[in-house]
N, C-alpha and C. Protein backbone atom coordinates (compact mmCIF):
# COMPACT_ATOMS: atom_id res chain seq x y z
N UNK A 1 15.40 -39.97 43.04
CA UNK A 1 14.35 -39.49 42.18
C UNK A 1 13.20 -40.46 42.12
N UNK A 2 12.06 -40.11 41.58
CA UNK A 2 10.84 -40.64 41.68
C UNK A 2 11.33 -40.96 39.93
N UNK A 3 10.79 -42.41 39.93
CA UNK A 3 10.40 -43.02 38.58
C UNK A 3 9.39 -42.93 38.12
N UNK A 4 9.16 -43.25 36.39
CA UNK A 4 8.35 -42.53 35.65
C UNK A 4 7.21 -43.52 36.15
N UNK A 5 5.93 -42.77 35.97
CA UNK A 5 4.93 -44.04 36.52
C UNK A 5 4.10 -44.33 35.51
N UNK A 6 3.95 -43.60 34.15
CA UNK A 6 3.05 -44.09 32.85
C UNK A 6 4.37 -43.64 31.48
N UNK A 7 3.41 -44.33 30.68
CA UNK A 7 4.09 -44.72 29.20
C UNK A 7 5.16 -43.31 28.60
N UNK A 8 4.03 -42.65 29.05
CA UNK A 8 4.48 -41.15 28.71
C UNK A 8 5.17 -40.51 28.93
N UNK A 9 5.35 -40.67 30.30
CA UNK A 9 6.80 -40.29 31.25
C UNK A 9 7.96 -41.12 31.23
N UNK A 10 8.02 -42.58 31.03
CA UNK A 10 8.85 -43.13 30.51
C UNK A 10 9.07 -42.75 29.13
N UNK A 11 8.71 -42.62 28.31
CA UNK A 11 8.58 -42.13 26.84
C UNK A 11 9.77 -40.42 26.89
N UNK A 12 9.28 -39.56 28.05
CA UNK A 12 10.13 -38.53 28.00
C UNK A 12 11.19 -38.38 28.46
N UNK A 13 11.10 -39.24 29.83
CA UNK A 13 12.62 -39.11 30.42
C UNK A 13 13.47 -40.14 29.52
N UNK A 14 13.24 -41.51 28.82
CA UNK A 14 14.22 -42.28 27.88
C UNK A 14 14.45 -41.48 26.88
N UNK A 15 13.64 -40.18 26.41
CA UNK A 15 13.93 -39.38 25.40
C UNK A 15 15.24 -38.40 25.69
N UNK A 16 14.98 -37.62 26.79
CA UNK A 16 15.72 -36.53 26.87
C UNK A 16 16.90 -37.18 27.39
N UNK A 17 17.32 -38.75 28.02
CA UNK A 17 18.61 -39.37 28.50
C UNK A 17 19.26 -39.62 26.79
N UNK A 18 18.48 -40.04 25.86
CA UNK A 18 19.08 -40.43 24.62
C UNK A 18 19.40 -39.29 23.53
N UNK A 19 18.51 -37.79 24.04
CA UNK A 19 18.97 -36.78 23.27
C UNK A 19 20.52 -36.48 23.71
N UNK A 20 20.39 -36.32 25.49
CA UNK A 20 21.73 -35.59 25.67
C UNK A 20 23.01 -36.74 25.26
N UNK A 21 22.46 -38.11 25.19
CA UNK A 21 23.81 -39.01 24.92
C UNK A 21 24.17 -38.82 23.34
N UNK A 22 23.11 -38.61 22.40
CA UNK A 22 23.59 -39.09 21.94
C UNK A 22 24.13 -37.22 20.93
N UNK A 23 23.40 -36.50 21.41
CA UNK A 23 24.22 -34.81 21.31
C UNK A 23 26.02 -35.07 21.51
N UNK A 24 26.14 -36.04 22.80
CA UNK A 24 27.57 -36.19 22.95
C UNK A 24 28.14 -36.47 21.87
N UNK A 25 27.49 -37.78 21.46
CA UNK A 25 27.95 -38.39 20.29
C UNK A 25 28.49 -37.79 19.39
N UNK A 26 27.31 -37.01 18.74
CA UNK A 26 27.12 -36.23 17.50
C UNK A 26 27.94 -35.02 17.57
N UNK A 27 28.11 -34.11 18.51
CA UNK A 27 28.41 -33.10 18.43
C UNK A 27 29.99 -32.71 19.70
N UNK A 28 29.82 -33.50 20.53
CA UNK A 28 31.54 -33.45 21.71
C UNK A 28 32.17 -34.31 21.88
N UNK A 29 32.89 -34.84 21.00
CA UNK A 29 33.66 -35.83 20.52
C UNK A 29 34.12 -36.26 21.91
N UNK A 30 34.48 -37.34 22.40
CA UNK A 30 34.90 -37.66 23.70
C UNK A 30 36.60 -37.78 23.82
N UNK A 31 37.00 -37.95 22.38
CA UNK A 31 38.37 -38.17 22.16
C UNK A 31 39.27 -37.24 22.27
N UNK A 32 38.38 -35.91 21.78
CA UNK A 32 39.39 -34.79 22.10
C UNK A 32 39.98 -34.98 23.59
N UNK A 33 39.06 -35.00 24.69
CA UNK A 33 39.39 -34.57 26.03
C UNK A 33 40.60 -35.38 26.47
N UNK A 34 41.58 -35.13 27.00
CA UNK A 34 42.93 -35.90 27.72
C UNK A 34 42.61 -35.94 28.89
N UNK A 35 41.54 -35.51 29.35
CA UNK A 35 41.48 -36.41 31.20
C UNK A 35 40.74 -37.25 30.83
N UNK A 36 40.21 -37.91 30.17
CA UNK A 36 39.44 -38.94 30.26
C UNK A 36 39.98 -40.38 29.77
N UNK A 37 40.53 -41.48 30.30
CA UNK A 37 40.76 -42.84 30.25
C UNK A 37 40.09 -43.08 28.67
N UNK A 38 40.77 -44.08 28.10
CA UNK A 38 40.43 -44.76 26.64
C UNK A 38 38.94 -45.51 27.00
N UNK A 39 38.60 -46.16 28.28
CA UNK A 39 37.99 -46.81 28.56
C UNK A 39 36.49 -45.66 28.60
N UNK A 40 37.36 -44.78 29.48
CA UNK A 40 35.66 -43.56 29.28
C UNK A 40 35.26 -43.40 28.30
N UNK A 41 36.25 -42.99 27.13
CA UNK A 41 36.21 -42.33 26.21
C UNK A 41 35.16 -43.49 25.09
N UNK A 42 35.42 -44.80 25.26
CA UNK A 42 34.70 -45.67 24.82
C UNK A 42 33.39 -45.74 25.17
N UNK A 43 32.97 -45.79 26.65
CA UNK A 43 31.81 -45.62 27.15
C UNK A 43 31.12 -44.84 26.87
N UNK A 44 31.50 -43.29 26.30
CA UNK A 44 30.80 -42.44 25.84
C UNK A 44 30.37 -42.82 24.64
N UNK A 45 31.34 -43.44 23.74
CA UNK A 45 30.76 -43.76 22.54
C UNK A 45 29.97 -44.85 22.62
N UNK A 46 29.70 -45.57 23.18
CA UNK A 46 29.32 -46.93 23.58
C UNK A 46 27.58 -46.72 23.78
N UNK A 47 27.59 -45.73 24.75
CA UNK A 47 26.06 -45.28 24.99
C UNK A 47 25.67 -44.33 23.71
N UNK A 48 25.92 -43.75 23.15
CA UNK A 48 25.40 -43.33 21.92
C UNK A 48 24.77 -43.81 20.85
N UNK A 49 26.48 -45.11 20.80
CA UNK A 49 25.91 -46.06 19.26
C UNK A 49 24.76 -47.15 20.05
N UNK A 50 24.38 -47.23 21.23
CA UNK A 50 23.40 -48.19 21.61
C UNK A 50 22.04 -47.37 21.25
N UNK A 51 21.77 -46.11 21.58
CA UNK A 51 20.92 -45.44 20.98
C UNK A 51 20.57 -45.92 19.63
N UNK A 52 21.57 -45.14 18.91
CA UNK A 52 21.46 -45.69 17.19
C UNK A 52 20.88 -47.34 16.78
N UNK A 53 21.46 -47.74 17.66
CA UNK A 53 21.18 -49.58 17.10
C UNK A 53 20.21 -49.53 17.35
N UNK A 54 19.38 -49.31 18.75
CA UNK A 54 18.17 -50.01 19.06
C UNK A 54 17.35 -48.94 18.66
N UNK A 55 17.45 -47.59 17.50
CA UNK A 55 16.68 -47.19 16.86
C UNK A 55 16.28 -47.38 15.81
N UNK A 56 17.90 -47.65 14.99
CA UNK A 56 17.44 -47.53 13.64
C UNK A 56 17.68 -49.11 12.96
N UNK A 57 18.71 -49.89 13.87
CA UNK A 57 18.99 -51.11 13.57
C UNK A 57 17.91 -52.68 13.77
N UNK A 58 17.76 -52.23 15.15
CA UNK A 58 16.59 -53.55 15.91
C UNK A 58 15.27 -53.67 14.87
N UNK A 59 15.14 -52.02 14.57
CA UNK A 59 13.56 -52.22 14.05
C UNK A 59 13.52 -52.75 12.71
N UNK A 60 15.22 -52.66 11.67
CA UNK A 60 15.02 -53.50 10.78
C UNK A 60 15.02 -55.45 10.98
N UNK A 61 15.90 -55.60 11.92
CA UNK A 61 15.63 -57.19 12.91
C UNK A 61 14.13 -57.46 12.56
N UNK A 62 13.43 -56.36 12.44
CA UNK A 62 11.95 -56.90 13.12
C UNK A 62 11.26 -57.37 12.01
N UNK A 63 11.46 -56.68 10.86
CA UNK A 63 11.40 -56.23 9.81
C UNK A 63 11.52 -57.36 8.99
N UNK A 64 12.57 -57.88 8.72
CA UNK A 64 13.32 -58.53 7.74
C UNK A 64 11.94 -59.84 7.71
N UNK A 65 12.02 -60.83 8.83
CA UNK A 65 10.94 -61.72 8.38
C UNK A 65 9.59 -61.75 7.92
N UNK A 66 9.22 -60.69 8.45
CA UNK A 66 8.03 -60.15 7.55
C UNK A 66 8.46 -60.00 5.83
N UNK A 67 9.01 -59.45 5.97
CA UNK A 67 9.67 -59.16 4.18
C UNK A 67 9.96 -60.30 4.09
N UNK A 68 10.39 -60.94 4.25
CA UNK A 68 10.82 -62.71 3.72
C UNK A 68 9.17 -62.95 3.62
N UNK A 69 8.71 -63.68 4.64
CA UNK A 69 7.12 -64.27 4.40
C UNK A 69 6.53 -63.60 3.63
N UNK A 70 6.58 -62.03 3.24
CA UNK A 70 5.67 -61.09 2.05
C UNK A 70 5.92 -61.58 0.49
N UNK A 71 6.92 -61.17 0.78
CA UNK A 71 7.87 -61.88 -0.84
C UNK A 71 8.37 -62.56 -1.00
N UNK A 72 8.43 -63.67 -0.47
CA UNK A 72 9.06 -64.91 -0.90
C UNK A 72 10.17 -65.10 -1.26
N UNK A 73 10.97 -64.17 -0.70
CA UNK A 73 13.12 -63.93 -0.28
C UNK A 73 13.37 -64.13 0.36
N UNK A 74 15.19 -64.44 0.60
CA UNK A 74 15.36 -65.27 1.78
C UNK A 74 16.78 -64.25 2.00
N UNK A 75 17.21 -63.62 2.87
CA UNK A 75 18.74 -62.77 2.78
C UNK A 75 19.53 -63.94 2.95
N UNK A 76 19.50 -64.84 3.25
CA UNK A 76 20.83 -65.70 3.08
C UNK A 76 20.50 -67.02 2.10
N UNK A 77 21.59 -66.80 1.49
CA UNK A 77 21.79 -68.21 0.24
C UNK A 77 22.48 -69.72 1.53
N UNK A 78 21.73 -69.93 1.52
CA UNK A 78 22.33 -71.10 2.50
C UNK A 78 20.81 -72.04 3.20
N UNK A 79 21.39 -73.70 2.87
CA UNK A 79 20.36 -74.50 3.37
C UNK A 79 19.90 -73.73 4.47
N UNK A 80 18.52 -74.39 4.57
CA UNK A 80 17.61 -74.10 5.91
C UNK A 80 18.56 -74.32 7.21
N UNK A 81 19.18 -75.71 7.27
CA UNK A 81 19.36 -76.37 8.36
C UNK A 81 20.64 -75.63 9.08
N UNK A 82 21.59 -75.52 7.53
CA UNK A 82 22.62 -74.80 7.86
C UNK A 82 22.08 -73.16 8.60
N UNK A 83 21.35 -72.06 8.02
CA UNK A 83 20.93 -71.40 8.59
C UNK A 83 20.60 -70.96 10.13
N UNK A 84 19.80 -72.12 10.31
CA UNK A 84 19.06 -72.50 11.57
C UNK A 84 20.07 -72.45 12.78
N UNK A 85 21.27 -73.91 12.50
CA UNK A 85 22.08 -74.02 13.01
C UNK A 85 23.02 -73.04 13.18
N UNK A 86 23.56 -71.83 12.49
CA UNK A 86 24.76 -70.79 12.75
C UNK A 86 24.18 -69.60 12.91
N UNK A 87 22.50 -69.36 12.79
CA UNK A 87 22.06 -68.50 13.38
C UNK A 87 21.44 -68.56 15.11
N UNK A 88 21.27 -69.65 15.05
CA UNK A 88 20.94 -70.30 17.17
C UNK A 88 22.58 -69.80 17.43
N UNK A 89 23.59 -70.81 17.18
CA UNK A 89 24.93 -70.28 17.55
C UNK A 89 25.35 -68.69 17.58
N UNK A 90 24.89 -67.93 16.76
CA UNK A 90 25.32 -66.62 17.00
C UNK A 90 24.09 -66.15 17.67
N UNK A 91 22.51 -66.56 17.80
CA UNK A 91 22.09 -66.23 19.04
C UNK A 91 22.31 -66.83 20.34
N UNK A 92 22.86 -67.55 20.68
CA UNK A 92 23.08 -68.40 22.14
C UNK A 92 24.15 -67.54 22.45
N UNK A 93 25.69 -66.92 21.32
CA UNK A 93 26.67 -66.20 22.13
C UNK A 93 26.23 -64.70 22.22
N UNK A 94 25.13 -64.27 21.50
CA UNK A 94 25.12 -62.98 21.93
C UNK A 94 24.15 -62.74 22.78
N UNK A 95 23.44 -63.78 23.31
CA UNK A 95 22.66 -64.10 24.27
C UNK A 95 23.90 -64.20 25.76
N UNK A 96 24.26 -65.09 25.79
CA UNK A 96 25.68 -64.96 26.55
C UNK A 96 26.51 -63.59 26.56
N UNK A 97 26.55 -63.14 25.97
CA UNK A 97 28.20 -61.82 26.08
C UNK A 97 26.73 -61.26 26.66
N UNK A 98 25.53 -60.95 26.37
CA UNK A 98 24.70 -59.75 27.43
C UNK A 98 24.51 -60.69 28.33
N UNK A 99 24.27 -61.82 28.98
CA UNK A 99 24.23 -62.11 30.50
C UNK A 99 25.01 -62.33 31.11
N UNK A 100 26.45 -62.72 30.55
CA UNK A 100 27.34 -63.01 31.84
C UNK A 100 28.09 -61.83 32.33
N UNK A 101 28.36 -60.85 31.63
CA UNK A 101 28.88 -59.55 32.71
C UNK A 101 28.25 -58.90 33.31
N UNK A 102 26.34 -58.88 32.85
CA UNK A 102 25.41 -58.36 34.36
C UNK A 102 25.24 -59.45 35.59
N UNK A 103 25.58 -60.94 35.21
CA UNK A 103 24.93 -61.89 36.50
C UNK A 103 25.41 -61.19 37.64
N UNK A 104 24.50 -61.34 38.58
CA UNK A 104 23.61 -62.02 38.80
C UNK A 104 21.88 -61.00 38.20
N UNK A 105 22.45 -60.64 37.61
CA UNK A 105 21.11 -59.30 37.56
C UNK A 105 20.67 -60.16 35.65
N UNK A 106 19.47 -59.66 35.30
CA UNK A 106 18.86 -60.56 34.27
C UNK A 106 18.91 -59.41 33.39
N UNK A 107 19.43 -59.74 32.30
CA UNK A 107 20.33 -58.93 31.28
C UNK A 107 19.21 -58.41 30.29
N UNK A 108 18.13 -59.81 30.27
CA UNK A 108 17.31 -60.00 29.07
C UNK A 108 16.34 -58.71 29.52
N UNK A 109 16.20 -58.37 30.16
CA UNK A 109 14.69 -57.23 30.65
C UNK A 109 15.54 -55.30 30.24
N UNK A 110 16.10 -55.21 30.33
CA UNK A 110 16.85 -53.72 29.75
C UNK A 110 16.83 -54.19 27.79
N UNK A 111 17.53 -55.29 27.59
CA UNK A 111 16.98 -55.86 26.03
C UNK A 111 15.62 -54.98 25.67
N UNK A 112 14.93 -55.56 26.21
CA UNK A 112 13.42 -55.48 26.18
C UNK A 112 12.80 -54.05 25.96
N UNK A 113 13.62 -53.30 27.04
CA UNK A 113 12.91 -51.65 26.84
C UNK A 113 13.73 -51.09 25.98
N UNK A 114 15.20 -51.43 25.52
CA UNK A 114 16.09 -50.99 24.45
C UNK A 114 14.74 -51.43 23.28
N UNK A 115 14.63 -52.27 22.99
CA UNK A 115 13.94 -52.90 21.75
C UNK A 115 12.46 -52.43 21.88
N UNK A 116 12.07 -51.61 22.60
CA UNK A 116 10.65 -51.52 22.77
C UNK A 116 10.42 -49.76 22.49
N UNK A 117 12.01 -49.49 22.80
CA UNK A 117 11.66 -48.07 22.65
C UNK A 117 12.16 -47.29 21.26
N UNK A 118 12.10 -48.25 20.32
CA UNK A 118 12.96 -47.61 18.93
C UNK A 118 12.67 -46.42 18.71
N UNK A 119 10.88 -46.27 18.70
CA UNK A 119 10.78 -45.10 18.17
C UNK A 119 11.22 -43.59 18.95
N UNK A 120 11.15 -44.11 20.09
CA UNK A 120 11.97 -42.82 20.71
C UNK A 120 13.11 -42.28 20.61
N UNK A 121 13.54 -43.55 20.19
CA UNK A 121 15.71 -43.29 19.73
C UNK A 121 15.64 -42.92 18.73
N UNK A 122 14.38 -42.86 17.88
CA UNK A 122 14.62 -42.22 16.57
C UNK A 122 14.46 -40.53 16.58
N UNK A 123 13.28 -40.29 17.53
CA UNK A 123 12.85 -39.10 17.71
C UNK A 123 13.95 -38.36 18.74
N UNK A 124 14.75 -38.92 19.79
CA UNK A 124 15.89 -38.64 19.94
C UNK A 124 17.36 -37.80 19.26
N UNK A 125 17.46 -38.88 18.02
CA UNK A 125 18.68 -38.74 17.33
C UNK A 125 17.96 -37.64 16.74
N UNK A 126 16.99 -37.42 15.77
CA UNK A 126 16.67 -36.04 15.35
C UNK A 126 16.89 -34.62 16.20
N UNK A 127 16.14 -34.72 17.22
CA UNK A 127 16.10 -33.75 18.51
C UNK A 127 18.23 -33.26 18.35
N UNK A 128 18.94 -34.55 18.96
CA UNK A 128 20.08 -34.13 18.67
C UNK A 128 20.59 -33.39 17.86
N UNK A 129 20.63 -34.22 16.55
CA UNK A 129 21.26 -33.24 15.01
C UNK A 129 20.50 -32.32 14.94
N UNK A 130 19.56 -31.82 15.51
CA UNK A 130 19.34 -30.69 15.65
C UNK A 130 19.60 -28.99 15.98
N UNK A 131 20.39 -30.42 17.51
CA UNK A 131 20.42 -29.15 18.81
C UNK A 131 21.81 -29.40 18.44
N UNK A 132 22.99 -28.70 17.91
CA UNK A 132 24.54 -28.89 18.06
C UNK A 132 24.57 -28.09 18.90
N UNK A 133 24.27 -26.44 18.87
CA UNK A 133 24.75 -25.79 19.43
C UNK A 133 23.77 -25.63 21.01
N UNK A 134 22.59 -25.97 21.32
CA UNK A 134 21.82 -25.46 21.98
C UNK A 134 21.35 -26.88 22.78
N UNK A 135 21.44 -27.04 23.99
CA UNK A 135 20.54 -27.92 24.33
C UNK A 135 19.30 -28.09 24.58
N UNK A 136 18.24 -28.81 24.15
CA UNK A 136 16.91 -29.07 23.91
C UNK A 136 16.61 -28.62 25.42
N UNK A 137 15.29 -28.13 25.83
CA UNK A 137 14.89 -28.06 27.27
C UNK A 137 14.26 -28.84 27.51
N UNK A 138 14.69 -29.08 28.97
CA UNK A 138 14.52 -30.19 29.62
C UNK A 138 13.17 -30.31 30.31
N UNK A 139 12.19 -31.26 30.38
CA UNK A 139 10.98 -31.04 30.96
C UNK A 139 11.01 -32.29 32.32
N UNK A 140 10.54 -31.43 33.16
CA UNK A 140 10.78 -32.75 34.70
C UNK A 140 9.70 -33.14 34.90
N UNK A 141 9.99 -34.88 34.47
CA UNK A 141 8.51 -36.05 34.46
C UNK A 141 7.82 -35.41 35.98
N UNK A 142 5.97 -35.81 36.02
CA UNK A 142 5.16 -35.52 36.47
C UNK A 142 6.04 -36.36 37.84
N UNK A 143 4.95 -36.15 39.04
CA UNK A 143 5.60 -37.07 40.64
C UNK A 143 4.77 -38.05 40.31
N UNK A 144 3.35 -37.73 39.59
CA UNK A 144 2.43 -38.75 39.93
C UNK A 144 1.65 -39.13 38.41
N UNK A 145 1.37 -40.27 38.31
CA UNK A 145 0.73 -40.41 36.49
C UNK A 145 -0.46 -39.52 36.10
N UNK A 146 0.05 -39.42 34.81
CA UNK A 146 -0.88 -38.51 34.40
C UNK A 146 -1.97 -39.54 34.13
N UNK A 147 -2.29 -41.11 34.31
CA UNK A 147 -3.34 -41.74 34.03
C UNK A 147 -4.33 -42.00 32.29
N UNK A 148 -3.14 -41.66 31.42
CA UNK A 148 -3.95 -41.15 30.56
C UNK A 148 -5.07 -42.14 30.08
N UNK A 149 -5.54 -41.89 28.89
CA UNK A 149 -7.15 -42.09 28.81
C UNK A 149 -7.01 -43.69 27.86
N UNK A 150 -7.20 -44.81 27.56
CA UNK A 150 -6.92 -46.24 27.02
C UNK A 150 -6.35 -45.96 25.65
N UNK A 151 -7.37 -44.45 24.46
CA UNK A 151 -6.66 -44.68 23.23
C UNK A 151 -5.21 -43.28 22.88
N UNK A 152 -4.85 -42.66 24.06
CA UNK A 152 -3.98 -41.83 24.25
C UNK A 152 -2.28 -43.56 24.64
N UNK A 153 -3.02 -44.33 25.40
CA UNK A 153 -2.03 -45.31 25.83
C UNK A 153 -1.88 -45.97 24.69
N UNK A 154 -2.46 -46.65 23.79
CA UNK A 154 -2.71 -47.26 22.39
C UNK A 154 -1.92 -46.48 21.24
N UNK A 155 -1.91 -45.49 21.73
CA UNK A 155 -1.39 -44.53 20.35
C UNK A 155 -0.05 -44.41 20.49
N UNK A 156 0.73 -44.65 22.38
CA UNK A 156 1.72 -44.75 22.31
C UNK A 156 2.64 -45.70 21.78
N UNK A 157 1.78 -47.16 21.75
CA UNK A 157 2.68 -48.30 21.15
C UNK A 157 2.19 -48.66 20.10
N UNK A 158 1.66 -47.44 19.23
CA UNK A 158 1.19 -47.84 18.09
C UNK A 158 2.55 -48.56 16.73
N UNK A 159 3.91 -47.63 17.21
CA UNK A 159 4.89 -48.77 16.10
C UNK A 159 4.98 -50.22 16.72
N UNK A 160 5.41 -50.20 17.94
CA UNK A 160 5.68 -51.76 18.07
C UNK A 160 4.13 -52.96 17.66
N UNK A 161 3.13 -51.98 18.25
CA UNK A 161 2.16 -52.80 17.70
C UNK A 161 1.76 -52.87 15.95
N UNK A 162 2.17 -52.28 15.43
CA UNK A 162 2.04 -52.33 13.45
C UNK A 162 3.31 -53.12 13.22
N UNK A 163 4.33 -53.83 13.85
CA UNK A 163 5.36 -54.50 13.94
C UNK A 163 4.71 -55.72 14.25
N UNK A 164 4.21 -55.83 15.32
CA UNK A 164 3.53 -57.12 15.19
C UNK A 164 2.34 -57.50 14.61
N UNK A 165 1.73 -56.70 14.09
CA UNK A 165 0.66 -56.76 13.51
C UNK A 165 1.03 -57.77 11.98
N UNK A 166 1.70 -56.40 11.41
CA UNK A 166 2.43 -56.81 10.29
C UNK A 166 3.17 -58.03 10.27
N UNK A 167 4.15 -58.54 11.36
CA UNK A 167 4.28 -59.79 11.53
C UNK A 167 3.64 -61.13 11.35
N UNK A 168 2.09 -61.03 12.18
CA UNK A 168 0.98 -61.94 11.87
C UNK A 168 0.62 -61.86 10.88
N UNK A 169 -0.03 -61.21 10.37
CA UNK A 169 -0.26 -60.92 8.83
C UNK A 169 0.61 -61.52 7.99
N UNK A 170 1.81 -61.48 7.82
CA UNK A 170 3.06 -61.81 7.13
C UNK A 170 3.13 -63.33 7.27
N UNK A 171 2.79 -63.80 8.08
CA UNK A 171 2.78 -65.57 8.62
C UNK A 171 2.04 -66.01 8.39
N UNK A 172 0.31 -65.10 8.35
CA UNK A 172 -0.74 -66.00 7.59
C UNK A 172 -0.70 -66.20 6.09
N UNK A 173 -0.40 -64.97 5.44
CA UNK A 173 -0.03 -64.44 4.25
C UNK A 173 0.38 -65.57 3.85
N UNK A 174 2.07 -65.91 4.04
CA UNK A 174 3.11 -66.71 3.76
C UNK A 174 2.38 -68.41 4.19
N UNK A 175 1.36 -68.78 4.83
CA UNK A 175 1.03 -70.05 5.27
C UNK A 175 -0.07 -70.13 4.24
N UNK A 176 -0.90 -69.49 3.67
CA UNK A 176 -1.90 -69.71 3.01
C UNK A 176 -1.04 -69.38 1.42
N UNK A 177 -0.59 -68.43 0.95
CA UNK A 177 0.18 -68.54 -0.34
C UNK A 177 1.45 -69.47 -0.51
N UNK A 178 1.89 -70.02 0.25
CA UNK A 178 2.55 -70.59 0.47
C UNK A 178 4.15 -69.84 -0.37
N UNK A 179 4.68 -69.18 0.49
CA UNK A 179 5.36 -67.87 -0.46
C UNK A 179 7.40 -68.33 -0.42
N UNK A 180 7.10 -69.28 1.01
CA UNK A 180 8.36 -69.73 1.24
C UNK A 180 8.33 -71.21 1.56
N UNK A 181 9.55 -72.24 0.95
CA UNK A 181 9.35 -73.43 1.21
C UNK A 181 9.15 -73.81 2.75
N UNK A 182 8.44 -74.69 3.27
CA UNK A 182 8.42 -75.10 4.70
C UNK A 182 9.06 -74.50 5.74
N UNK A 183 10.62 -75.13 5.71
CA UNK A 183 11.79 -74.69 6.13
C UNK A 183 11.99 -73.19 6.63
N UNK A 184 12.03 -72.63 4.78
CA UNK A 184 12.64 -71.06 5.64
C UNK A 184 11.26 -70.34 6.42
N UNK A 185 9.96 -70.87 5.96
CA UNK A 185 8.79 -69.96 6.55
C UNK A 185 8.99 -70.75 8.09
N UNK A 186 9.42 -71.81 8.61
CA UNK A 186 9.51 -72.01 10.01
C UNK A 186 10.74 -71.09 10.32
N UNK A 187 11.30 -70.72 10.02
CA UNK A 187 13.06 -69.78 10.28
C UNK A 187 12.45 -68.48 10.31
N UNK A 188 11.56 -68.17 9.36
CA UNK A 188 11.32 -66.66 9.44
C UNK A 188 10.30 -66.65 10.54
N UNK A 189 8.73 -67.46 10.60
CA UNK A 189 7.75 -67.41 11.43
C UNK A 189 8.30 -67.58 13.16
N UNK A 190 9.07 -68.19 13.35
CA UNK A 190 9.65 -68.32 14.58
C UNK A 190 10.45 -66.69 15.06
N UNK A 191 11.38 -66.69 13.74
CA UNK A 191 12.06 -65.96 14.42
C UNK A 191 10.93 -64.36 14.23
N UNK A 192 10.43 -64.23 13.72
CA UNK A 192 9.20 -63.17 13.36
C UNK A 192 8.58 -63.06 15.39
């Protein structure tokens, strides 16, 4: 097959792969079936709940330090340092468990379009609980880009960009009111 060649077409074909996975999910249980291995039967569920996370879960990730630098809260009761330190450790191993069973292939770049495409997994999972009985129709991406026009492309990454927007904002905010002690505004601004 020919790959998607603009935002848009990536935008539809990651849509209609995450409607029909996650329709599985929602609506054809994988467990009923007895030809299928425990291991399939996992995989099915496996690609579904990855949908869900990197829809409805990642984008609160994104979230949270902004809300810390806005209001001057911290979700964990625990020194800075301590923080710092057992949150690198649980990012270095879950940094690890996603690269060492793709090496030699670079784990971190599929991350990237999982986390880039929330809003589609959201518009996805709806489409699904929708369709129980009926499957959504399927539309077959263009051969060649549709080229669209600079504020048609803009409008597509308009959440991830109000994510970072809001981010900066949230760091100047928090550096000029000074809303969090030193410490956690370097913990949140970094990890922001």
């Amino acid at each position: 097959g020919t790959a998607p060649a603009d935002i848009h077409s990536v935008y539809k074909q990651r849509q209609q792969w995450a409607t029909d996975s996650l329709r599985l999910l929602f609506w054809d249980n994988p467990f009923k079936y007895a030809g299928l291995s425990l291991k399939q039967k996992l995989q099915y569920v496996q690609v579904g709940f990855v949908y869900l996370v990197s829809g409805f879960a990642m984008p609160i990730y994104f979230l949270i330090p902004s809300w810390s630098l806005l209001t001057g809260n911290f979700l964990a009761d625990a020194p800075v340092l301590d923080y710092a330190f057992y949150r690198g450790l649980y990012f270095l191993f879950t940094l690890l468990a996603l690269t060492i069973p793709e090496h030699p292939a670079d784990s971190r770049k599929p991350y990237k379009i999982w986390a880039g495409l929330f809003p589609i997994f959201v518009k996805a999972t709806i489409t699904a609980l929708r369709c129980k009985s009926q499957k959504p129709r399927y539309v077959v991406n263009g051969k060649l880009p549709d080229n669209p026009r600079l504020m048609q492309r803009l409008k597509a990454i308009v959440p991830q960009m109000s994510i970072i927007l809001l981010t900066i904002v949230s760091i100047v905010y928090s550096l000029e009111l000074k809303t969090l002690p030193m410490g956690l505004f370097l913990v949140n601004a970094i990890w922001g």
